[in-house]
Protein backbone atom coordinates (compact mmCIF):
# COMPACT_ATOMS: atom_id res chain seq x y z
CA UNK A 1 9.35 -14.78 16.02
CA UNK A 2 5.45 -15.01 16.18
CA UNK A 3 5.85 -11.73 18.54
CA UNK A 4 7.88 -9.44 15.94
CA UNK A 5 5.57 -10.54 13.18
CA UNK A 6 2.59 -9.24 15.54
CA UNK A 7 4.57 -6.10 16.61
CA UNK A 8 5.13 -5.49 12.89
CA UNK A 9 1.49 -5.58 12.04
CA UNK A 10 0.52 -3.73 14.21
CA UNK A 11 3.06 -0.72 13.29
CA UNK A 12 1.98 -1.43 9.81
CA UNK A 13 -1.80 -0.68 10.93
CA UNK A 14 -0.75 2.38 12.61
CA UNK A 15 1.34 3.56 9.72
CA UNK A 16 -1.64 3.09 7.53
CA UNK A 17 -3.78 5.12 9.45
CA UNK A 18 -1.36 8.12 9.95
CA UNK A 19 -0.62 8.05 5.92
CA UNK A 20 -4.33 8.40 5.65
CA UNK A 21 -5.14 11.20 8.20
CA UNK A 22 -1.93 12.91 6.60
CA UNK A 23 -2.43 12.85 2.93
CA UNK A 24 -6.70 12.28 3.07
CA UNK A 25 -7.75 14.31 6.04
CA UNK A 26 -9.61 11.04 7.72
CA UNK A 27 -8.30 7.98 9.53
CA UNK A 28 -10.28 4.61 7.86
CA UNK A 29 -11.99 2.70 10.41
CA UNK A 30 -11.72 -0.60 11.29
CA UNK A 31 -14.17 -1.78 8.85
CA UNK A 32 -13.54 -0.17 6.15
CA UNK A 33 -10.11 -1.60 6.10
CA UNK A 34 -10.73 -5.20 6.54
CA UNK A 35 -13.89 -4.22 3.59
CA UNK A 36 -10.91 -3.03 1.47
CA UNK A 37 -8.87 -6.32 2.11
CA UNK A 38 -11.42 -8.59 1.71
CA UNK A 39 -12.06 -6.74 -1.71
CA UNK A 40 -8.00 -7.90 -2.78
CA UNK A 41 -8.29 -10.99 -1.96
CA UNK A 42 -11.53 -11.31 -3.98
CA UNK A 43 -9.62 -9.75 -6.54
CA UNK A 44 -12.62 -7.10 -7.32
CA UNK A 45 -9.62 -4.16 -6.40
CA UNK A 46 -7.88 -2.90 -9.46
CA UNK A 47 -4.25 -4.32 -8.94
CA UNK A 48 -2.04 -1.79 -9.98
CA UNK A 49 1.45 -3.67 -9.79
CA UNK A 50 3.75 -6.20 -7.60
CA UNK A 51 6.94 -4.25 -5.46
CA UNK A 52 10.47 -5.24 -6.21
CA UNK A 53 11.87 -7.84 -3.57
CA UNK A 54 9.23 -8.00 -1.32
CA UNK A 55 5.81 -9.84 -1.14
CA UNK A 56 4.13 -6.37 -1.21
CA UNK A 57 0.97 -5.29 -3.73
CA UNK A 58 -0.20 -2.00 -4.89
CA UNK A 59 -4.19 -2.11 -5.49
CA UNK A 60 -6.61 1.07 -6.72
CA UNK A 61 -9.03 1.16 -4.17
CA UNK A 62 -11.88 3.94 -3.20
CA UNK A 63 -12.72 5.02 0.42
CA UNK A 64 -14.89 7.51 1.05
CA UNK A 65 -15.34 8.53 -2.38
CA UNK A 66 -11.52 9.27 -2.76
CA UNK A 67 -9.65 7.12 -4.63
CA UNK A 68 -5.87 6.20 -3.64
CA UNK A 69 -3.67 3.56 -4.26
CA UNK A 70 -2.70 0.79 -1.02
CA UNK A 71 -0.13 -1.30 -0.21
CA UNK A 72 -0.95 -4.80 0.94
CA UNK A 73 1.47 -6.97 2.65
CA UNK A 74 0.60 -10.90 1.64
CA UNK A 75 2.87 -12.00 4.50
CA UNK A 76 1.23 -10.02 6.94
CA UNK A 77 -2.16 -10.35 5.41
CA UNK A 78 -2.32 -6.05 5.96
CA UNK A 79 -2.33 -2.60 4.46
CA UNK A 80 0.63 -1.13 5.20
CA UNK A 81 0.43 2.24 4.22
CA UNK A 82 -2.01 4.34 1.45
CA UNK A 83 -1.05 6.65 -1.31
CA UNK A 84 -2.23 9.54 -3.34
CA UNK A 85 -2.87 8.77 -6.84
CA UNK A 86 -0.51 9.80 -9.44
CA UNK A 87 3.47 9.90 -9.14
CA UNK A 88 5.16 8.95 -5.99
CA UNK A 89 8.57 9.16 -4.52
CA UNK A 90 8.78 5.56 -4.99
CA UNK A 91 7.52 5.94 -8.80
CA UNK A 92 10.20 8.77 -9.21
CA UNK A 93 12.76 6.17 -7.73
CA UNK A 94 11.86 3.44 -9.76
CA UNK A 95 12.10 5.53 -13.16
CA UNK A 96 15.67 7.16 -11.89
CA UNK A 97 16.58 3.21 -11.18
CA UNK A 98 15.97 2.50 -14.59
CA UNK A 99 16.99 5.00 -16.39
CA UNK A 100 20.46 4.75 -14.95
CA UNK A 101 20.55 1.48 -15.64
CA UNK A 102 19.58 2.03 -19.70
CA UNK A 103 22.33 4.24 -19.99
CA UNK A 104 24.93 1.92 -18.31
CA UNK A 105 24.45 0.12 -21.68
């Protein structure tokens, strides 16, 4: 058990640093991800809103001078991935979600 849940933060860490080379052009360093979590759980970040069904966060945050929106994993205690700011995929999901379930009514 203890294993997997290292195994998984670790892919999480990597994942976070591909997302950021990918959609920012620079992989975060060390420090300036454990800066960024020490920031949430000070709450000083700009919580954004919780995920549905899992103990997952999404926080405002600036890096570099770019701003973009994180995911942090309570469980893990880690960043699992980055985002650009403005509409997602996920945000496109969540309004499709509801939607269909407004007109079910």
């Amino acid at each position: 058990m203890i294993t997997q849940q290292i195994e998984h933060k670790r892919n999480s860490q990597t994942h976070t640093l591909r997302r950021a080379f990918e959609r920012f052009g620079f992989i975060p360093t060390t420090d300036e991800l454990k800066n960024i979590k020490s920031k949430i759980w000070k709450g000083t970040a700009t919580w954004i809103r919780d995920t549905e069904n899992c103990p997952r966060q999404v926080y405002q945050v600036e890096l570099r001078n770019v701003k973009m929106k994180v995911v942090f994993d309570i469980r893990l205690d880690e960043i699992v991935t980055c985002l650009p700011i403005g509409e997602t995929n996920l945000d496109r999901k969540r309004k499709k979600k509801k939607i269909k379930w407004i007109k079910k009514k």
